[in-house]
C-alpha atoms as a PDB file:
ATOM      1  CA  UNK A   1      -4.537  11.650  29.416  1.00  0.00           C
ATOM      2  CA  UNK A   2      -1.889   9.732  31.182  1.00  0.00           C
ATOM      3  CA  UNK A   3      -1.386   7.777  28.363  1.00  0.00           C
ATOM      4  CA  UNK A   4      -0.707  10.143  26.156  1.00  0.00           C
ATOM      5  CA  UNK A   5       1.831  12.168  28.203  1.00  0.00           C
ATOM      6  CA  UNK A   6       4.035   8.712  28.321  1.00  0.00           C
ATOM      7  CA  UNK A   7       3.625   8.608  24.490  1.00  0.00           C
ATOM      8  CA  UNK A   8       4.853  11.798  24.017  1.00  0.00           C
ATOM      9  CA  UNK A   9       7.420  11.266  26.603  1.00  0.00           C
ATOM     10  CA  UNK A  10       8.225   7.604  25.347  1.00  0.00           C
ATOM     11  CA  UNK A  11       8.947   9.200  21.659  1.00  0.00           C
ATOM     12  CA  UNK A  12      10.738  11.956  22.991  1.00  0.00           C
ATOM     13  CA  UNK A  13      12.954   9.701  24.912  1.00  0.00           C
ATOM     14  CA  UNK A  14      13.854   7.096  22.638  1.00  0.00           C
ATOM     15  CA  UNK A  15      16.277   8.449  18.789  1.00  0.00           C
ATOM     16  CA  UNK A  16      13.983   8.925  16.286  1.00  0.00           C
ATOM     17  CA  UNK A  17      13.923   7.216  12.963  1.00  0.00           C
ATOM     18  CA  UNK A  18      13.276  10.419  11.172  1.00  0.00           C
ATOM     19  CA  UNK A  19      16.723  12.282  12.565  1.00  0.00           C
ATOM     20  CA  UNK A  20      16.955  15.768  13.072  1.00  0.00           C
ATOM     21  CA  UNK A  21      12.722  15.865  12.201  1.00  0.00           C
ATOM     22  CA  UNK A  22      10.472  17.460  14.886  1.00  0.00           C
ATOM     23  CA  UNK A  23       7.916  19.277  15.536  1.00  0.00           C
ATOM     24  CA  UNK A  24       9.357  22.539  16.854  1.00  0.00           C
ATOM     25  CA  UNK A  25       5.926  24.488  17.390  1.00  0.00           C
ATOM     26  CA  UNK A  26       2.113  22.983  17.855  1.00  0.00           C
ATOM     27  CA  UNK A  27      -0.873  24.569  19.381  1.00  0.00           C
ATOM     28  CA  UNK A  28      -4.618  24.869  18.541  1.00  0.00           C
ATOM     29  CA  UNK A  29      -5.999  28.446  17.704  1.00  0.00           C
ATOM     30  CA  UNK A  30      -9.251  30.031  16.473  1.00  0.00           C
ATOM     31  CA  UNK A  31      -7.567  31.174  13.384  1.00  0.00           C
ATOM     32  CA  UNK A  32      -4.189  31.481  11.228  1.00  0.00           C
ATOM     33  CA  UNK A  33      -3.285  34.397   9.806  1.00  0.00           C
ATOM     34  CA  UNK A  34      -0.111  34.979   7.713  1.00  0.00           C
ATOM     35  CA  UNK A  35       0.826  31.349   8.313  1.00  0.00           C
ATOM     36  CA  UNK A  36       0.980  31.931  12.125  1.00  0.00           C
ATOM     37  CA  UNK A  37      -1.481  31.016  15.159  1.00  0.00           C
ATOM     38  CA  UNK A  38      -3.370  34.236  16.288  1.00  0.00           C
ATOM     39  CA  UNK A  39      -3.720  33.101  20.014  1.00  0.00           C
ATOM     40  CA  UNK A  40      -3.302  29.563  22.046  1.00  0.00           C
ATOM     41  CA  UNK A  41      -6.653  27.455  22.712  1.00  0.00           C
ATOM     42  CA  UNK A  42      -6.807  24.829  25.741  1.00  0.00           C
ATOM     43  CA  UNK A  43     -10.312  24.885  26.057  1.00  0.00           C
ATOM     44  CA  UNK A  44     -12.539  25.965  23.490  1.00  0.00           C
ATOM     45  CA  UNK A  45     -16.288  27.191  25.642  1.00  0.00           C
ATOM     46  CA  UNK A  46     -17.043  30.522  23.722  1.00  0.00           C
ATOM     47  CA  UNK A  47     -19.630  29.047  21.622  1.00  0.00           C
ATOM     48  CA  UNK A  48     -17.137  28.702  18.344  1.00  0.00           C
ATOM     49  CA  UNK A  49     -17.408  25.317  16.683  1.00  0.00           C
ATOM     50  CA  UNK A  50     -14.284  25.950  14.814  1.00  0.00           C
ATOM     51  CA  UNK A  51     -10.880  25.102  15.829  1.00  0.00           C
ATOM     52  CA  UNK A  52      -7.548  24.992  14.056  1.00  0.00           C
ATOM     53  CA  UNK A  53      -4.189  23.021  14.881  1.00  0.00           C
ATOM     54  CA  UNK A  54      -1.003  24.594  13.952  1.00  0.00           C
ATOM     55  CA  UNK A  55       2.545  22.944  13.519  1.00  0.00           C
ATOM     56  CA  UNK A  56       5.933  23.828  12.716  1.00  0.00           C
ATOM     57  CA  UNK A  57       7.883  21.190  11.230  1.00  0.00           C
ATOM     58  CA  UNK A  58      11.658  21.138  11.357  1.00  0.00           C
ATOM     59  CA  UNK A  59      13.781  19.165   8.390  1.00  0.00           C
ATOM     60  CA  UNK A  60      11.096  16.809   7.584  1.00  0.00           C
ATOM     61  CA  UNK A  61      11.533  18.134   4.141  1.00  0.00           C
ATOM     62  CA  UNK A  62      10.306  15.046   1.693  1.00  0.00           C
ATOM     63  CA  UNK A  63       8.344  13.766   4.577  1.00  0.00           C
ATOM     64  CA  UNK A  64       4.158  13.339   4.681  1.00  0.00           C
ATOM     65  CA  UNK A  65       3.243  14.599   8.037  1.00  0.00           C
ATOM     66  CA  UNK A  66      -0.464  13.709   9.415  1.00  0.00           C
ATOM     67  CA  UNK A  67      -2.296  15.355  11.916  1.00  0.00           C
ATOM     68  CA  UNK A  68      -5.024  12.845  13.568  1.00  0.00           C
ATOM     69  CA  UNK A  69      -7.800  14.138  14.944  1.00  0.00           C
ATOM     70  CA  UNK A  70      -9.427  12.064  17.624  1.00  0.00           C
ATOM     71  CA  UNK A  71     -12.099  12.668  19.786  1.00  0.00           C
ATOM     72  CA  UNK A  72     -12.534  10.503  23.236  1.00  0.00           C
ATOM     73  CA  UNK A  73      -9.770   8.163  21.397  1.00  0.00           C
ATOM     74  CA  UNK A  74     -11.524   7.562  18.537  1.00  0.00           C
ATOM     75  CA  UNK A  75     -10.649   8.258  15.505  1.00  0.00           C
ATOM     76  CA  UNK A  76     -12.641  11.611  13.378  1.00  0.00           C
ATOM     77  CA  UNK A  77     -10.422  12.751  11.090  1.00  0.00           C
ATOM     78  CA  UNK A  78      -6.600  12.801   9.456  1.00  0.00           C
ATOM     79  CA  UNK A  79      -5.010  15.579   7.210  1.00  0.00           C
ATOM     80  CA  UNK A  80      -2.109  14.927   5.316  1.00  0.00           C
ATOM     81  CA  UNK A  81       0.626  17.333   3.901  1.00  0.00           C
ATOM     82  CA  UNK A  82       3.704  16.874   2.130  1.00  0.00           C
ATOM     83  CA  UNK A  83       6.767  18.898   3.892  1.00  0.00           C
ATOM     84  CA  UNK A  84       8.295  21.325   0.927  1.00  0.00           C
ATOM     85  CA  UNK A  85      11.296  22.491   3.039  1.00  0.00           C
ATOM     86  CA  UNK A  86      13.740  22.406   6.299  1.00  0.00           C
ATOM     87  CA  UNK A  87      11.131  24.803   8.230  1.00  0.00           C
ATOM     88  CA  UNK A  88       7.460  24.355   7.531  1.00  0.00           C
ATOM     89  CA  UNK A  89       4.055  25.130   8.778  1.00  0.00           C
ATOM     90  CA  UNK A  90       1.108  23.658   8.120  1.00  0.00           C
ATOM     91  CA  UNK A  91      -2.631  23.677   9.756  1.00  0.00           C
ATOM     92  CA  UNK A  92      -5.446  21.368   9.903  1.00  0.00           C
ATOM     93  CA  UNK A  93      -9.257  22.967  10.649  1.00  0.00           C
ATOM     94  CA  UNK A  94     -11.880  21.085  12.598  1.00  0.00           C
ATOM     95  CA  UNK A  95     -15.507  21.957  12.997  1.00  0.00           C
ATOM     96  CA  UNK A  96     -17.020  20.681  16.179  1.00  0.00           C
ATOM     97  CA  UNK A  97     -20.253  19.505  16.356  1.00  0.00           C
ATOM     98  CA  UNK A  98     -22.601  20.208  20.003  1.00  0.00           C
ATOM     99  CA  UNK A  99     -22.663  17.060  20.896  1.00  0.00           C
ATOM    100  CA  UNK A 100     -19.258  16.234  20.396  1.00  0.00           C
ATOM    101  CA  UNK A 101     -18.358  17.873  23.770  1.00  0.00           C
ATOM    102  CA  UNK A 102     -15.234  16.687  25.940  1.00  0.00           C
ATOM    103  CA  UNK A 103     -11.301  15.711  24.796  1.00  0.00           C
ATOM    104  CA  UNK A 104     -10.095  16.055  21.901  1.00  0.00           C
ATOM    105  CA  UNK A 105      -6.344  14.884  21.257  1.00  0.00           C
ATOM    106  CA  UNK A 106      -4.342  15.955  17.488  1.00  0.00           C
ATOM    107  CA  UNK A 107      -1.574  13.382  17.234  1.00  0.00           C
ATOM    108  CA  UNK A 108       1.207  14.460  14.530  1.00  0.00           C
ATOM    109  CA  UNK A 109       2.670  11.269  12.918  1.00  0.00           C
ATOM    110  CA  UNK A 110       4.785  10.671  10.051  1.00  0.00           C
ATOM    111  CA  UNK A 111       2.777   9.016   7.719  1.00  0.00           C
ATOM    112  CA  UNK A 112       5.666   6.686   5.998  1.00  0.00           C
ATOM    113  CA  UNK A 113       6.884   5.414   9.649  1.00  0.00           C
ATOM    114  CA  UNK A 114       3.865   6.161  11.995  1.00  0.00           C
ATOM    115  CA  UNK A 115       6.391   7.512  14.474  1.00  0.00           C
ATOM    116  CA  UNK A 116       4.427   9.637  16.679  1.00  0.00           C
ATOM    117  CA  UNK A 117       6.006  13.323  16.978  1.00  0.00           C
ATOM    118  CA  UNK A 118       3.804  15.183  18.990  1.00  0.00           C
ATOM    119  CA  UNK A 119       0.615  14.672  20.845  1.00  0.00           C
ATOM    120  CA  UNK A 120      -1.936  17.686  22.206  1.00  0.00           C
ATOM    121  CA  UNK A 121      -5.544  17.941  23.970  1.00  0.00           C
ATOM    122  CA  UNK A 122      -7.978  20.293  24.236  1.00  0.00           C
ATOM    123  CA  UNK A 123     -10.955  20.757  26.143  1.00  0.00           C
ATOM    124  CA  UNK A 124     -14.407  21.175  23.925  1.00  0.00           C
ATOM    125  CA  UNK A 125     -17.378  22.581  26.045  1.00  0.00           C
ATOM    126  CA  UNK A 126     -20.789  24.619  25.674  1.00  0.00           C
ATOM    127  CA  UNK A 127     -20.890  28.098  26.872  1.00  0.00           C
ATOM    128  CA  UNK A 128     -22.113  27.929  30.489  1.00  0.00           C
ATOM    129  CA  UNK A 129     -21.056  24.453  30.536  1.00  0.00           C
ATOM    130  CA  UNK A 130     -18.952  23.428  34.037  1.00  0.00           C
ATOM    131  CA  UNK A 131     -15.639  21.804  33.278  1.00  0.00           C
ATOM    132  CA  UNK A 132     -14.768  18.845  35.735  1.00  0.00           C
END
């Protein structure tokens, strides 16, 4: 976890190549409606298997944003979308499966630079499941 608070840190810190471009709004959520997040999910022990990450994009326009999906640092899955204008939103859906309990991490990149803009953990556990 450290690690990833100095990368987020680290690329907040130094100019970005991209300008202006940032995330202005992430968070993960059991569902979008109207384009928005209907609540904010840090760990996910209700028995749903379904999770969403939002993100609101800021002047990226022309950009390919990519939300990473990695669980216990590896690697499960990455979404790709193509930013249409100077404010956009845009959501990626995971399904979890039971055994796939623990950290998960969404890392939002651009896809042309690999710049990392934002970085975000949640906690996936089985109902009646202690969290350490």
């Amino acid at each position: 976890m450290l690690s990833l608070m100095l990368l987020t840190q680290t690329a907040q810190a130094q100019e970005s190549p991209l300008g202006k471009g940032k995330v202005s709004r992430s968070t993960f959520t059991s569902a979008i409606e109207n384009r928005e997040p209907v609540d904010e999910i840090v760990v996910l022990n209700d028995g749903s298997t379904e999770i969403y990450f939002f993100t609101e994009l800021k002047f990226l326009q022309g950009r390919t944003i990519v939300h990473r999906w990695e669980y216990n640092d590896v690697l499960q899955a990455e979404v790709a979308f193509k930013v249409g204008g100077p404010r956009w939103r845009v959501y990626s859906r995971k399904t979890l499966m039971p055994h796939q309990t623990g950290n998960w991490t969404v890392v939002v990149r651009d896809q042309e630079t690999g710049w990392p803009l934002e970085a975000r953990m949640f906690r996936f556990s089985l109902p009646g499941e202690s969290i350490p």
